[in-house]
C-alpha atoms as a PDB file:
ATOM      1  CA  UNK A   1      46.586 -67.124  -1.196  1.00  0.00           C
ATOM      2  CA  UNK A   2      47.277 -70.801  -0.484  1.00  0.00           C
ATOM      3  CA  UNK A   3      48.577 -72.777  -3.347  1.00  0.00           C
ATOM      4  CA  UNK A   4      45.829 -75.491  -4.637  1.00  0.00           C
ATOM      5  CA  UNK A   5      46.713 -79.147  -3.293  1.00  0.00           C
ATOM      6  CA  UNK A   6      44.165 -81.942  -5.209  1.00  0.00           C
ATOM      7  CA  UNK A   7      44.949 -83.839  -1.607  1.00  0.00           C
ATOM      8  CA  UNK A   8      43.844 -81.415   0.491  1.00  0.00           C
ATOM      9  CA  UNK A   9      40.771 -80.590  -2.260  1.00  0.00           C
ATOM     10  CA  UNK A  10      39.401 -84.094  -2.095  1.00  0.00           C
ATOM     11  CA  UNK A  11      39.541 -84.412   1.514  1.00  0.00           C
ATOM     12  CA  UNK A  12      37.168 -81.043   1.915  1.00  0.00           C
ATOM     13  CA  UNK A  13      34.823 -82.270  -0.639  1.00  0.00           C
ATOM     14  CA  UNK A  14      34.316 -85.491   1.245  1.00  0.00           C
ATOM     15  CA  UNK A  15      34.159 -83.307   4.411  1.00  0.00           C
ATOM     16  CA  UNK A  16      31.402 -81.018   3.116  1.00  0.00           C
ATOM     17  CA  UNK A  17      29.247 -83.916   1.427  1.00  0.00           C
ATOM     18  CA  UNK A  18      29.178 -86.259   3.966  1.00  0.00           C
ATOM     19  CA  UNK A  19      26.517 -83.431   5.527  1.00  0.00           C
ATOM     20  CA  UNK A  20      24.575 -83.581   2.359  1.00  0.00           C
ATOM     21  CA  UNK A  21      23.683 -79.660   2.391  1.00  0.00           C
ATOM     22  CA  UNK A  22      21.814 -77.959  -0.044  1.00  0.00           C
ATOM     23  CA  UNK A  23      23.577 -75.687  -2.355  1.00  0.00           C
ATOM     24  CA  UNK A  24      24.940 -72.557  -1.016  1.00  0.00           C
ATOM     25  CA  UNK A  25      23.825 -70.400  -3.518  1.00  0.00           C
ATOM     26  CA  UNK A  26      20.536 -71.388  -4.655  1.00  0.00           C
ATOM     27  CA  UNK A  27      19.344 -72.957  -1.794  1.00  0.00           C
ATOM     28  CA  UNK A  28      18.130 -76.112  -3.373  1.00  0.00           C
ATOM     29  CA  UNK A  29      18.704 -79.765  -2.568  1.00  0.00           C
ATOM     30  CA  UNK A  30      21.618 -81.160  -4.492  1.00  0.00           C
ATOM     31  CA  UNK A  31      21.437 -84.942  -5.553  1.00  0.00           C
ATOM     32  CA  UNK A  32      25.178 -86.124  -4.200  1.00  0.00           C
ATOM     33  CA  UNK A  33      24.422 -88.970  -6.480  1.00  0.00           C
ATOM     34  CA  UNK A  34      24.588 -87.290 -10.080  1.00  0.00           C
ATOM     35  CA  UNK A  35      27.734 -87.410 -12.232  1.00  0.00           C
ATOM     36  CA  UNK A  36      30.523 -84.610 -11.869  1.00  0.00           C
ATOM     37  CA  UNK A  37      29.164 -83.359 -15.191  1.00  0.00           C
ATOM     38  CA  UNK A  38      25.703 -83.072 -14.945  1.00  0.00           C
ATOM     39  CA  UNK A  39      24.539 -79.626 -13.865  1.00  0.00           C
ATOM     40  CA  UNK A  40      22.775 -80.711 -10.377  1.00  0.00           C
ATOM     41  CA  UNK A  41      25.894 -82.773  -9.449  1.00  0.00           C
ATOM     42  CA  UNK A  42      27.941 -81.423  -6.087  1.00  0.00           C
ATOM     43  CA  UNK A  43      30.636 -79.350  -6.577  1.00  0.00           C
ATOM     44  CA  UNK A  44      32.742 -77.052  -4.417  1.00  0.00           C
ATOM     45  CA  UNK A  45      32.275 -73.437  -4.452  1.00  0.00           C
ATOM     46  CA  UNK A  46      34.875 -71.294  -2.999  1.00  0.00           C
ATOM     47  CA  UNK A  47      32.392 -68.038  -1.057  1.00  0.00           C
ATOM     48  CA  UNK A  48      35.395 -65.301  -1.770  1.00  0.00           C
ATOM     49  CA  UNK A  49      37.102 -66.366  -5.054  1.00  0.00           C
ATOM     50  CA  UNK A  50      40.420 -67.917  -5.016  1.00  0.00           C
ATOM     51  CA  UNK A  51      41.065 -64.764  -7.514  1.00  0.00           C
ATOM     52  CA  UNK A  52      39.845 -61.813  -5.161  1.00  0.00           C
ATOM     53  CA  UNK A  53      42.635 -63.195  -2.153  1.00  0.00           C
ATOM     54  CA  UNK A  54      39.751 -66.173  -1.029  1.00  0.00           C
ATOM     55  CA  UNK A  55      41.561 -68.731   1.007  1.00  0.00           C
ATOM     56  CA  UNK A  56      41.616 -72.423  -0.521  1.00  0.00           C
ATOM     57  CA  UNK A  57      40.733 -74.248   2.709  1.00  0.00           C
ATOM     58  CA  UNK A  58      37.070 -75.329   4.469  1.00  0.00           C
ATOM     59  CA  UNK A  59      36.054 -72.203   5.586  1.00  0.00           C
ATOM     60  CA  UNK A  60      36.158 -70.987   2.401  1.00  0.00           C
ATOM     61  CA  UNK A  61      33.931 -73.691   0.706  1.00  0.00           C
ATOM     62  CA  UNK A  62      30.847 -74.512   0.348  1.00  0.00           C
ATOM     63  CA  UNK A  63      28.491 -76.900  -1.377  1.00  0.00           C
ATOM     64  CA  UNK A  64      27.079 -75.754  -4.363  1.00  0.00           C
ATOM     65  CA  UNK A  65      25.190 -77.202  -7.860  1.00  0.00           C
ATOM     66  CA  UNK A  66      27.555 -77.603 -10.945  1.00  0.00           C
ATOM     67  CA  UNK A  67      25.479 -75.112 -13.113  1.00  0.00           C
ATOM     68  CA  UNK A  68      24.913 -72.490 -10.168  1.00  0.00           C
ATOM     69  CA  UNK A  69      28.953 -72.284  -9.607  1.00  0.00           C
ATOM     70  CA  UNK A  70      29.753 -72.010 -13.328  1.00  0.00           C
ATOM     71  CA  UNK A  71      27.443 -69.256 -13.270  1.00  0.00           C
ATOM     72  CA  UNK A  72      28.782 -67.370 -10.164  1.00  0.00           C
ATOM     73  CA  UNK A  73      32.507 -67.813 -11.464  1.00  0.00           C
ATOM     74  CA  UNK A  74      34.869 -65.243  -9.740  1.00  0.00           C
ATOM     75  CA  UNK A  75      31.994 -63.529  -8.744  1.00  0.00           C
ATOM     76  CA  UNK A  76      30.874 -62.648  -4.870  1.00  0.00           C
ATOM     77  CA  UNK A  77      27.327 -63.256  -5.687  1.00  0.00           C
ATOM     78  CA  UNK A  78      25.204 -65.479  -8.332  1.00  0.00           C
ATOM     79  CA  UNK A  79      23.891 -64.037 -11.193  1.00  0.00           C
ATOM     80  CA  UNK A  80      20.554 -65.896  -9.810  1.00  0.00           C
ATOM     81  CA  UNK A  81      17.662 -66.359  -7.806  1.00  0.00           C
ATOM     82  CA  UNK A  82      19.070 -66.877  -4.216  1.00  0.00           C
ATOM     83  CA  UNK A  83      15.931 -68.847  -2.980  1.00  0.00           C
ATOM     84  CA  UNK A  84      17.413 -69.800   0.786  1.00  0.00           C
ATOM     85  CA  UNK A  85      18.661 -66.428   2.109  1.00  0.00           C
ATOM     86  CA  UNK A  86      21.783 -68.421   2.585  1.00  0.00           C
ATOM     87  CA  UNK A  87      24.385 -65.556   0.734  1.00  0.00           C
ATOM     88  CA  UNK A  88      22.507 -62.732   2.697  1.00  0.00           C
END
Protein backbone atom coordinates (compact mmCIF):
# COMPACT_ATOMS: atom_id res chain seq x y z
CA UNK A 1 0.00 0.00 0.00
CA UNK A 2 1.14 3.47 -1.07
CA UNK A 3 1.47 5.97 1.67
CA UNK A 4 -1.36 8.87 1.37
CA UNK A 5 0.18 12.20 -0.20
CA UNK A 6 -2.69 15.31 0.13
CA UNK A 7 -0.56 16.48 -3.23
CA UNK A 8 -1.01 13.69 -5.11
CA UNK A 9 -4.90 13.40 -3.55
CA UNK A 10 -5.89 16.81 -4.83
CA UNK A 11 -4.46 16.42 -8.14
CA UNK A 12 -6.75 13.03 -8.75
CA UNK A 13 -9.76 14.72 -7.48
CA UNK A 14 -9.36 17.52 -9.97
CA UNK A 15 -8.53 14.77 -12.53
CA UNK A 16 -11.71 12.76 -11.92
CA UNK A 17 -14.13 15.93 -11.67
CA UNK A 18 -13.13 17.74 -14.45
CA UNK A 19 -15.25 14.66 -16.32
CA UNK A 20 -18.18 15.41 -14.15
CA UNK A 21 -19.26 11.55 -13.79
CA UNK A 22 -21.98 10.35 -11.93
CA UNK A 23 -21.30 8.56 -8.77
CA UNK A 24 -19.77 5.24 -8.94
CA UNK A 25 -21.84 3.60 -6.66
CA UNK A 26 -25.24 4.78 -6.98
CA UNK A 27 -25.24 5.77 -10.31
CA UNK A 28 -26.72 9.16 -9.87
CA UNK A 29 -25.65 12.59 -11.06
CA UNK A 30 -23.52 14.34 -8.51
CA UNK A 31 -23.81 18.26 -8.28
CA UNK A 32 -19.76 19.17 -8.39
CA UNK A 33 -21.09 22.40 -7.09
CA UNK A 34 -22.32 21.44 -3.43
CA UNK A 35 -20.14 21.98 -0.35
CA UNK A 36 -17.59 19.17 0.83
CA UNK A 37 -20.12 18.58 3.61
CA UNK A 38 -23.28 18.24 2.19
CA UNK A 39 -24.21 14.65 1.40
CA UNK A 40 -24.55 15.04 -2.62
CA UNK A 41 -21.18 16.89 -2.72
CA UNK A 42 -18.17 14.92 -4.82
CA UNK A 43 -15.97 12.99 -3.02
CA UNK A 44 -13.39 10.33 -3.83
CA UNK A 45 -14.08 6.78 -3.31
CA UNK A 46 -11.28 4.41 -3.32
CA UNK A 47 -13.13 0.83 -5.40
CA UNK A 48 -10.76 -1.71 -3.18
CA UNK A 49 -10.26 -0.03 0.25
CA UNK A 50 -7.05 1.50 1.13
CA UNK A 51 -7.54 -1.11 4.22
CA UNK A 52 -8.05 -4.47 2.16
CA UNK A 53 -4.29 -3.68 0.16
CA UNK A 54 -6.38 -0.98 -2.44
CA UNK A 55 -3.80 1.14 -4.12
CA UNK A 56 -4.04 5.06 -3.36
CA UNK A 57 -3.60 6.22 -6.97
CA UNK A 58 -6.32 6.94 -10.09
CA UNK A 59 -7.09 3.65 -10.92
CA UNK A 60 -8.20 3.07 -7.74
CA UNK A 61 -10.69 6.04 -7.48
CA UNK A 62 -13.64 6.91 -8.41
CA UNK A 63 -16.29 9.58 -8.11
CA UNK A 64 -18.74 9.03 -5.68
CA UNK A 65 -21.64 11.11 -3.42
CA UNK A 66 -20.50 12.11 0.18
CA UNK A 67 -23.37 10.08 1.87
CA UNK A 68 -23.03 6.93 -0.56
CA UNK A 69 -19.08 6.64 0.42
CA UNK A 70 -19.67 7.08 4.16
CA UNK A 71 -21.99 4.36 3.77
CA UNK A 72 -19.77 1.92 1.75
CA UNK A 73 -16.72 2.61 4.20
CA UNK A 74 -14.08 -0.23 3.94
CA UNK A 75 -16.52 -2.11 2.30
CA UNK A 76 -16.26 -3.73 -1.49
CA UNK A 77 -19.81 -2.98 -2.13
CA UNK A 78 -22.58 -0.30 -0.87
CA UNK A 79 -24.92 -1.17 1.54
CA UNK A 80 -27.42 0.38 -1.27
CA UNK A 81 -29.37 0.44 -4.23
CA UNK A 82 -26.75 0.27 -7.10
CA UNK A 83 -29.11 1.95 -9.72
CA UNK A 84 -26.34 2.17 -12.80
CA UNK A 85 -24.93 -1.39 -12.95
CA UNK A 86 -21.71 0.48 -12.63
CA UNK A 87 -20.13 -1.97 -9.48
CA UNK A 88 -21.38 -5.12 -11.44
Amino acid sequence: MSNRNSARRDRHRKQIARGKPACHICGEAIDYKLTHLDPRAFVIDHVVPLIKGGADDLSNIRAAHRACNSAKRARDYAPIVRRSGSLD
